[in-house]
C-alpha atoms as a PDB file:
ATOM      1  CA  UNK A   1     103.321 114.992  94.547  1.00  0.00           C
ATOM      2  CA  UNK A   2     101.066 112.224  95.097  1.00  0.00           C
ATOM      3  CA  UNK A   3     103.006 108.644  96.747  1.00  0.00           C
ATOM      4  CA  UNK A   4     101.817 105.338  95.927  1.00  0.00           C
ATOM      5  CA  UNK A   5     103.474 102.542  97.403  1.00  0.00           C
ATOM      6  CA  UNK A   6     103.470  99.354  96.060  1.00  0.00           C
ATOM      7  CA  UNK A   7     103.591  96.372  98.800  1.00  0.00           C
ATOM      8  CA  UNK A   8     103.320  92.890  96.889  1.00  0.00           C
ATOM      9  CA  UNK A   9     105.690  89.673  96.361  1.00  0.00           C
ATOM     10  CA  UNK A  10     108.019  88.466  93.721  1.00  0.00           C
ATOM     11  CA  UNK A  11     105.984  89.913  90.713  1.00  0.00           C
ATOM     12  CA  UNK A  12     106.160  93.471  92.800  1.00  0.00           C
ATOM     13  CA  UNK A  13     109.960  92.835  92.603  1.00  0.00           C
ATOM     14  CA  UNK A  14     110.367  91.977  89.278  1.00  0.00           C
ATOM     15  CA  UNK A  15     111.746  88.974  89.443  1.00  0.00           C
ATOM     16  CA  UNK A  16     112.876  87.785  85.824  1.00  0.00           C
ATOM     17  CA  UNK A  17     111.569  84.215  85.120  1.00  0.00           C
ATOM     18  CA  UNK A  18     113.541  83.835  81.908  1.00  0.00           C
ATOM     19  CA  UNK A  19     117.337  84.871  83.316  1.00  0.00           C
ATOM     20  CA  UNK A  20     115.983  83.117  86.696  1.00  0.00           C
ATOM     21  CA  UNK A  21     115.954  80.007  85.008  1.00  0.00           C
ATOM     22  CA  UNK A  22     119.619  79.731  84.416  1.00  0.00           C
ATOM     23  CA  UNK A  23     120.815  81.693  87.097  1.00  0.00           C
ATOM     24  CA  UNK A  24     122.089  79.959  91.143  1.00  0.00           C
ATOM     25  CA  UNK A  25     120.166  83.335  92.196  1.00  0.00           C
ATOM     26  CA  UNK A  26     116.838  85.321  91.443  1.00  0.00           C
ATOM     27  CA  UNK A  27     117.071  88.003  88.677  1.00  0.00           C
ATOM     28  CA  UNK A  28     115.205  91.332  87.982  1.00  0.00           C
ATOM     29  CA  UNK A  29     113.936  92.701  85.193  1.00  0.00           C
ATOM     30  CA  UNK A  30     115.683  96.373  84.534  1.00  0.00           C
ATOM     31  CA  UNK A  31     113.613  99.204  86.458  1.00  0.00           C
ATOM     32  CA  UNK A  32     112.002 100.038  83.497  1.00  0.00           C
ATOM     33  CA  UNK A  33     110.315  96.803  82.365  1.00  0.00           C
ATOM     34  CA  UNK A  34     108.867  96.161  85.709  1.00  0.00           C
ATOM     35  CA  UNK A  35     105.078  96.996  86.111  1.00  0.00           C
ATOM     36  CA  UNK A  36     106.088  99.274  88.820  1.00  0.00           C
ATOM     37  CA  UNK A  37     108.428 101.372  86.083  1.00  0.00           C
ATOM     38  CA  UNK A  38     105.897 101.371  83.318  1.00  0.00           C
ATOM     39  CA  UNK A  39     103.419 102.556  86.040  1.00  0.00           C
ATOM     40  CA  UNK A  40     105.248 105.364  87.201  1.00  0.00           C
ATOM     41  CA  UNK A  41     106.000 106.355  83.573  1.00  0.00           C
ATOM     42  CA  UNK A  42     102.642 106.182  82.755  1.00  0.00           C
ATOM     43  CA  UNK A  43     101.630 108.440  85.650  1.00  0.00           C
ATOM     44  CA  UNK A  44     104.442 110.699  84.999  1.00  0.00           C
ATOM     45  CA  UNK A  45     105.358 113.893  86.433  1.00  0.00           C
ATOM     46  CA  UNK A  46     103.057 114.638  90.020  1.00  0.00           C
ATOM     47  CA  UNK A  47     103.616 110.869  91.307  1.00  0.00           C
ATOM     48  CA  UNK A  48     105.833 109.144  92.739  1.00  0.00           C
ATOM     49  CA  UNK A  49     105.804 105.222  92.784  1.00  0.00           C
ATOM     50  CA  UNK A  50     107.780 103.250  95.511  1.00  0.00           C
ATOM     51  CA  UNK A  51     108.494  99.443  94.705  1.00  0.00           C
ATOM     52  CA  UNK A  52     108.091  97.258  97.997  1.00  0.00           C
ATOM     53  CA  UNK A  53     108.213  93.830  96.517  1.00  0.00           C
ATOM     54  CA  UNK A  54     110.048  90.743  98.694  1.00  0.00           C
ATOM     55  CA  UNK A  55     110.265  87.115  97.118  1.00  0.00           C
ATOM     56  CA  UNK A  56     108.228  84.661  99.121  1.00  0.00           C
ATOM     57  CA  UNK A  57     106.329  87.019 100.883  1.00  0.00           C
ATOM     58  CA  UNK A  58     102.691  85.715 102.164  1.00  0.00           C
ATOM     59  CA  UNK A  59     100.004  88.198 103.415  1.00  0.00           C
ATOM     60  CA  UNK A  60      99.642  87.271 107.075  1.00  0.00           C
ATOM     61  CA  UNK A  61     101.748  83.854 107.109  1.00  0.00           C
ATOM     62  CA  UNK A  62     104.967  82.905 108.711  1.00  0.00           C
ATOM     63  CA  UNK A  63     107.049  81.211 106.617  1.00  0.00           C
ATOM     64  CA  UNK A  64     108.842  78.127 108.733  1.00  0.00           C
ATOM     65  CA  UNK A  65     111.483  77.785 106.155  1.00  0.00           C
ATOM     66  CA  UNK A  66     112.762  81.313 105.241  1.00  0.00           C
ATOM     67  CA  UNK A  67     112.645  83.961 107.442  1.00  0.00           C
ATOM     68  CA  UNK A  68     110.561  87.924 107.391  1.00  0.00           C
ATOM     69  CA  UNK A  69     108.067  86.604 104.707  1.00  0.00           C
ATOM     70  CA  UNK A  70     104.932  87.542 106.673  1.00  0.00           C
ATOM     71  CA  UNK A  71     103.818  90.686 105.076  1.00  0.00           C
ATOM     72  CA  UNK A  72     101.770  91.586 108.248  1.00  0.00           C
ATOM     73  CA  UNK A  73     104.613  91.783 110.265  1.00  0.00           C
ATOM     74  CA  UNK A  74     106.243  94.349 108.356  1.00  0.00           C
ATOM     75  CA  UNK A  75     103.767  96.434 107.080  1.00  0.00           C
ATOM     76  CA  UNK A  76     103.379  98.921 109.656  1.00  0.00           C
ATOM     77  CA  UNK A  77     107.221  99.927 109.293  1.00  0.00           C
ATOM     78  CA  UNK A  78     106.961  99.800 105.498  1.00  0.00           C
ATOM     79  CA  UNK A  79     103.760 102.204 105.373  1.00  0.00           C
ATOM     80  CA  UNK A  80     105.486 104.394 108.756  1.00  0.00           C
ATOM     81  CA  UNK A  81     108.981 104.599 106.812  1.00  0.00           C
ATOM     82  CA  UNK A  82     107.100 105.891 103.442  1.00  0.00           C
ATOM     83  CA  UNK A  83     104.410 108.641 104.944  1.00  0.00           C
ATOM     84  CA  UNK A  84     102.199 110.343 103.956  1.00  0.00           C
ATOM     85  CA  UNK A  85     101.039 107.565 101.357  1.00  0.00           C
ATOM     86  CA  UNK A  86      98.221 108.335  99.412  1.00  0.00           C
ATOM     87  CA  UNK A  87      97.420 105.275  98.091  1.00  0.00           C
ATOM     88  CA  UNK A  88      98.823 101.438  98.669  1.00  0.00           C
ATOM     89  CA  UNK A  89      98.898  99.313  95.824  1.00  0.00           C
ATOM     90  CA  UNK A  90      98.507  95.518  97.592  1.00  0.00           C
ATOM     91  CA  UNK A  91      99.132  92.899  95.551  1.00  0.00           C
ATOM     92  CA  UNK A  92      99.649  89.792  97.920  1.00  0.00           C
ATOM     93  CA  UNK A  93      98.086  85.966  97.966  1.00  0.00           C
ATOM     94  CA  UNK A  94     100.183  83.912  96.070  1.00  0.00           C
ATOM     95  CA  UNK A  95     102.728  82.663  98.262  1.00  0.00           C
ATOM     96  CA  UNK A  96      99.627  81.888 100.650  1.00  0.00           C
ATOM     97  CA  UNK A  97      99.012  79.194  98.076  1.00  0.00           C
ATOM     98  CA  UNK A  98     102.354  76.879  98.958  1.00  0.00           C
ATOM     99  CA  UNK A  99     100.590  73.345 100.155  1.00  0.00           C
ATOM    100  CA  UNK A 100     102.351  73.492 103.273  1.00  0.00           C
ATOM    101  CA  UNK A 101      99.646  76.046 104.377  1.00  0.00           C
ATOM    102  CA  UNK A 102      96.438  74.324 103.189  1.00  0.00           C
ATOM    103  CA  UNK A 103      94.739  77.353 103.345  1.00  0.00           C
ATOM    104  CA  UNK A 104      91.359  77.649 100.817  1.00  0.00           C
ATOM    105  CA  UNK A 105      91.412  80.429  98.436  1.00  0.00           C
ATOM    106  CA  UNK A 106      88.862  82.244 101.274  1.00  0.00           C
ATOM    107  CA  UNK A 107      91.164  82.395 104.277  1.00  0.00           C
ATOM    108  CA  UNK A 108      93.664  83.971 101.416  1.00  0.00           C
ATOM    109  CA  UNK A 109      91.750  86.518 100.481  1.00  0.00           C
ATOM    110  CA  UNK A 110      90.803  87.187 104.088  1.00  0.00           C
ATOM    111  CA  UNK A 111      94.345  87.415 104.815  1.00  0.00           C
ATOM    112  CA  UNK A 112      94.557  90.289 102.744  1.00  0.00           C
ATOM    113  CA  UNK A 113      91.482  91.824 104.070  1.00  0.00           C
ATOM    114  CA  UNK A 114      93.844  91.723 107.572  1.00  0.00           C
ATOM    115  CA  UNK A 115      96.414  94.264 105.724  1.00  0.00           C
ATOM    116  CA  UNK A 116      93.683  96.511 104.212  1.00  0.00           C
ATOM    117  CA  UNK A 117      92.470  97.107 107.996  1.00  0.00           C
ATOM    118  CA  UNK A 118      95.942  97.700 108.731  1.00  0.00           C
ATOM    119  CA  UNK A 119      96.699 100.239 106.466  1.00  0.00           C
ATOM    120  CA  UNK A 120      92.950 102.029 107.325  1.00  0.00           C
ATOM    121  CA  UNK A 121      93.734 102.259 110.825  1.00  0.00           C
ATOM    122  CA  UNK A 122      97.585 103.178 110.095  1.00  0.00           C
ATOM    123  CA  UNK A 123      97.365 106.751 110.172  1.00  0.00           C
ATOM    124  CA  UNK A 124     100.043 106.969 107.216  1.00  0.00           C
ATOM    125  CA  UNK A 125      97.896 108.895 104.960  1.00  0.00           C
ATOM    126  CA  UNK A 126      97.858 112.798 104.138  1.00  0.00           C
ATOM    127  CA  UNK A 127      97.285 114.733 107.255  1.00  0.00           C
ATOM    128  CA  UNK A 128      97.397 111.466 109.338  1.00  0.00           C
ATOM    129  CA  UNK A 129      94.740 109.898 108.266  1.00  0.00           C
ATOM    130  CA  UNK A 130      94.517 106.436 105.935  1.00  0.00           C
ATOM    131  CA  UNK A 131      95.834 105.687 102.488  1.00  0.00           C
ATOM    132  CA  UNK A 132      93.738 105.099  99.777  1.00  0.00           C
ATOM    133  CA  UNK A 133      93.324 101.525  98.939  1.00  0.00           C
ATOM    134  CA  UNK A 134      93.556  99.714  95.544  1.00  0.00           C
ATOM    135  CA  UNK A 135      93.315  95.512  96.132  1.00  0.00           C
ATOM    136  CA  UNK A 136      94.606  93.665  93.346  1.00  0.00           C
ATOM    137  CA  UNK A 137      93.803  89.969  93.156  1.00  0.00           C
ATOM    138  CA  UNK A 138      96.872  87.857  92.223  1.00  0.00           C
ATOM    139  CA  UNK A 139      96.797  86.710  88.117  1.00  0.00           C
ATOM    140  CA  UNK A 140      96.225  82.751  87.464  1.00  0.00           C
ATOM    141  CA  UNK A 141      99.164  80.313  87.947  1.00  0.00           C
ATOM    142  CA  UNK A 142     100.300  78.587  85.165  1.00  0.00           C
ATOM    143  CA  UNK A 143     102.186  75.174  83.961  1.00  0.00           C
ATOM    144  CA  UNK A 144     104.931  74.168  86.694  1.00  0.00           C
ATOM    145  CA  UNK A 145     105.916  70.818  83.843  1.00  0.00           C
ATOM    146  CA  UNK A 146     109.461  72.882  83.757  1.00  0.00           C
ATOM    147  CA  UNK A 147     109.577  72.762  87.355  1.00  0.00           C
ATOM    148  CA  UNK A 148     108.743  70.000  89.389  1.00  0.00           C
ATOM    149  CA  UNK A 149     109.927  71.498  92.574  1.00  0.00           C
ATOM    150  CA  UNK A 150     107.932  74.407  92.427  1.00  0.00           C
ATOM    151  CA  UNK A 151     104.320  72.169  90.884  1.00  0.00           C
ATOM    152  CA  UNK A 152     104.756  69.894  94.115  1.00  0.00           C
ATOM    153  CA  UNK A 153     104.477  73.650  96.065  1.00  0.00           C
ATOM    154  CA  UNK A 154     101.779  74.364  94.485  1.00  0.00           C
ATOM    155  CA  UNK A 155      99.313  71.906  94.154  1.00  0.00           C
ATOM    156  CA  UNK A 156      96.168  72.847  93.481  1.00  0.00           C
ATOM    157  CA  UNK A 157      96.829  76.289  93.163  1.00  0.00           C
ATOM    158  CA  UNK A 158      95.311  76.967  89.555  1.00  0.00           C
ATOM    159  CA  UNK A 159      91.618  76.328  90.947  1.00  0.00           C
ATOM    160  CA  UNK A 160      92.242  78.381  93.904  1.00  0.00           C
ATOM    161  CA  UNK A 161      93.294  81.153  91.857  1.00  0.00           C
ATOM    162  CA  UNK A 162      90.551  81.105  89.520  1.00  0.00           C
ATOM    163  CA  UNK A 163      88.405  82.155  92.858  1.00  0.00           C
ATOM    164  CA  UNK A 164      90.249  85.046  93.422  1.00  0.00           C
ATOM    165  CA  UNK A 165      88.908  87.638  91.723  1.00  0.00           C
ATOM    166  CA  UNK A 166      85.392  87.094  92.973  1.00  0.00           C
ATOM    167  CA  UNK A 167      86.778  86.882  96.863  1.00  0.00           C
ATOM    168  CA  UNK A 168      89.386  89.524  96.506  1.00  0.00           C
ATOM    169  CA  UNK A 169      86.464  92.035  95.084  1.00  0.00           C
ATOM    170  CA  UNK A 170      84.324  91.201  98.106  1.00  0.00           C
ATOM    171  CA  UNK A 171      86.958  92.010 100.543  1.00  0.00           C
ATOM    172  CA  UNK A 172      87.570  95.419  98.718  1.00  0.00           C
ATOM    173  CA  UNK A 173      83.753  96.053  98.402  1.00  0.00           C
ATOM    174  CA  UNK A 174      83.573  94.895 102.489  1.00  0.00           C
ATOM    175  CA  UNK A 175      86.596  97.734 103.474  1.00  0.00           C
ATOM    176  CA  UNK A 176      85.187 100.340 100.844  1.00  0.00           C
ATOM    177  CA  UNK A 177      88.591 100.382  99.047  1.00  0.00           C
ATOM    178  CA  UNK A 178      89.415  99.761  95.114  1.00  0.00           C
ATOM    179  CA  UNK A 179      89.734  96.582  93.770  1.00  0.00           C
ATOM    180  CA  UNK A 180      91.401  95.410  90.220  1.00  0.00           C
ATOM    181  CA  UNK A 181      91.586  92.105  88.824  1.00  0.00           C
ATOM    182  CA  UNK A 182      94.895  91.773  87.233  1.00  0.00           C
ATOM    183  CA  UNK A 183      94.081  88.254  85.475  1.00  0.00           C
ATOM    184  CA  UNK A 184      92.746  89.677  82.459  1.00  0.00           C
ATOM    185  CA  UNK A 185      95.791  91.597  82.028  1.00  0.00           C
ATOM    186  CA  UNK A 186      98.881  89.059  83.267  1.00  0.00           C
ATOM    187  CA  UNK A 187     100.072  85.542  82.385  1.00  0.00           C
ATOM    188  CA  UNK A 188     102.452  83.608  84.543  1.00  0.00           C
ATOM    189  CA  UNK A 189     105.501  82.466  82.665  1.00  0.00           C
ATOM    190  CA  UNK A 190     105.553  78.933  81.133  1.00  0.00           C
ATOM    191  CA  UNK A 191     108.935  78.876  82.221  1.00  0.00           C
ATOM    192  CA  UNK A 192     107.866  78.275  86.030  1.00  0.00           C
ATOM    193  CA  UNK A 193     104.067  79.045  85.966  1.00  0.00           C
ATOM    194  CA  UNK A 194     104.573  81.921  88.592  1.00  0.00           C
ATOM    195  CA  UNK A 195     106.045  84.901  87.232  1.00  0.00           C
ATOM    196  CA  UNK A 196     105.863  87.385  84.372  1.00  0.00           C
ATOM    197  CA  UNK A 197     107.961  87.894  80.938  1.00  0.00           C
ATOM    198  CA  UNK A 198     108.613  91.767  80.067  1.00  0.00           C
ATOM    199  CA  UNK A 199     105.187  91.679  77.334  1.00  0.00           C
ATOM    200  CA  UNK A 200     103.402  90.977  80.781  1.00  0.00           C
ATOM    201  CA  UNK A 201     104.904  93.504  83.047  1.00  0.00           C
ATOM    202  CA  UNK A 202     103.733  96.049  80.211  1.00  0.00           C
ATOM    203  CA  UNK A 203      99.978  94.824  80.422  1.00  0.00           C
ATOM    204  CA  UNK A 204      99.857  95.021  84.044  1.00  0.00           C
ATOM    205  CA  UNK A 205     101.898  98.408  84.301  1.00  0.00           C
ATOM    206  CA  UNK A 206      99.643  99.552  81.944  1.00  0.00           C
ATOM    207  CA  UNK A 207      96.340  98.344  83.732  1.00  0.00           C
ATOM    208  CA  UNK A 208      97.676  99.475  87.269  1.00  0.00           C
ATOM    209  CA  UNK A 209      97.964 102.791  86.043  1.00  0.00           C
ATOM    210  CA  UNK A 210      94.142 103.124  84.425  1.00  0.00           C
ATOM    211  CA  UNK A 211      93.251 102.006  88.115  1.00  0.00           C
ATOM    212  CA  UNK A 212      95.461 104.376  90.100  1.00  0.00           C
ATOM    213  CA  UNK A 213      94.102 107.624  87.938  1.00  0.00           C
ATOM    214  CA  UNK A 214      90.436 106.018  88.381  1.00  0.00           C
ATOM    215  CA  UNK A 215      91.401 106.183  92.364  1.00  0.00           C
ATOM    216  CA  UNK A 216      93.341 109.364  92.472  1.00  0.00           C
ATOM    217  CA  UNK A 217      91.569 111.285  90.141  1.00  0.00           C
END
């Protein structure tokens, strides 16, 4: 039985921009329409995929609004709680984006970097040793017009996230782990520019999974 755990944000989650929309409270799309369902059905039997998605969550940045959003801080317990892991899925940078941490697209990709050397040196892989490694860079944002709470978080982001693929691959390339760009195969909602509709949890499930047997074998 091979483990792959899944450590991202909102879109990890499943969070359900559509019901979201009208809802006081954050909705998920049903287990089976989130990319980490159509992954592990497209994997199937000999795998077993573990969802560790958290709304908000940044890849080494404290949050000074909402609380336990730094993903560095709770990595270690995630990947200790979960071993052996043979390979992390790490899909993480968006959050990083908010304006209220002016960081460039650079310093969020080599936040990221800061978890893959975490998991390498975490011991939480087969036989104590590391996980394997697949770094997804985070898809395009989209049109905040529907939200102006959320656009006047995130301004700016769309050009920072068109540099993400090319910085997120170097990281990868600089670690020796996988890399996938997940823009070709994801668009963010136009109902808050940020999240994914069903169709695109099926595109990304179904990309994830091509990566994952290219990395496993």
């Amino acid at each position: 039985m091979k483990t792959i755990l899944c450590y991202g944000d909102s879109n990890t989650w499943g969070y359900d921009p559509v019901a979201s929309a009208g809802s006081p409270y954050a909705i998920r799309h049903p287990h089976d329409v989130r990319w980490t369902g159509v992954l592990a059905r497209e994997l199937g039997e000999g795998y077993r995929v573990i969802e560790e998605g958290f709304n908000g969550r940044t890849t080494v940045l404290d949050d000074p609004i909402v609380q336990h959003r730094n993903g560095r801080t709770y990595l270690p317990a995630c990947l200790g709680s979960h071993k052996p892991i043979d390979l992390v899925v790490l899909m993480l940078g968006t959050n990083d984006l908010k304006v209220m941490f002016n960081l460039p697209p650079g310093e969020i990709a080599n936040g990221a970097g800061e978890l893959v050397k975490l998991i390498k040196q975490s011991e939480c892989g087969p036989k104590a040793g590391a996980p394997r490694i697949l770094l997804v860079s985070p898809a395009l944002v989209g049109d905040f017009s529907r939200v102006p709470d959320i656009e006047e978080k995130f301004v700016g982001a769309l050009e920072k996230t068109q540099r993400f693929p090319a910085l997120y691959e170097a990281i990868a390339q600089q670690h020796g782990c996988a890399f996938l760009n997940i823009q070709p195969h994801a668009k963010a909602s136009d109902w808050d520019g940020l999240h994914f509709e069903a169709d695109q949890h099926t595109s990304i499930g179904l990309a994830m999974a091509a990566a994952v047997k290219r990395v496993l074998g």
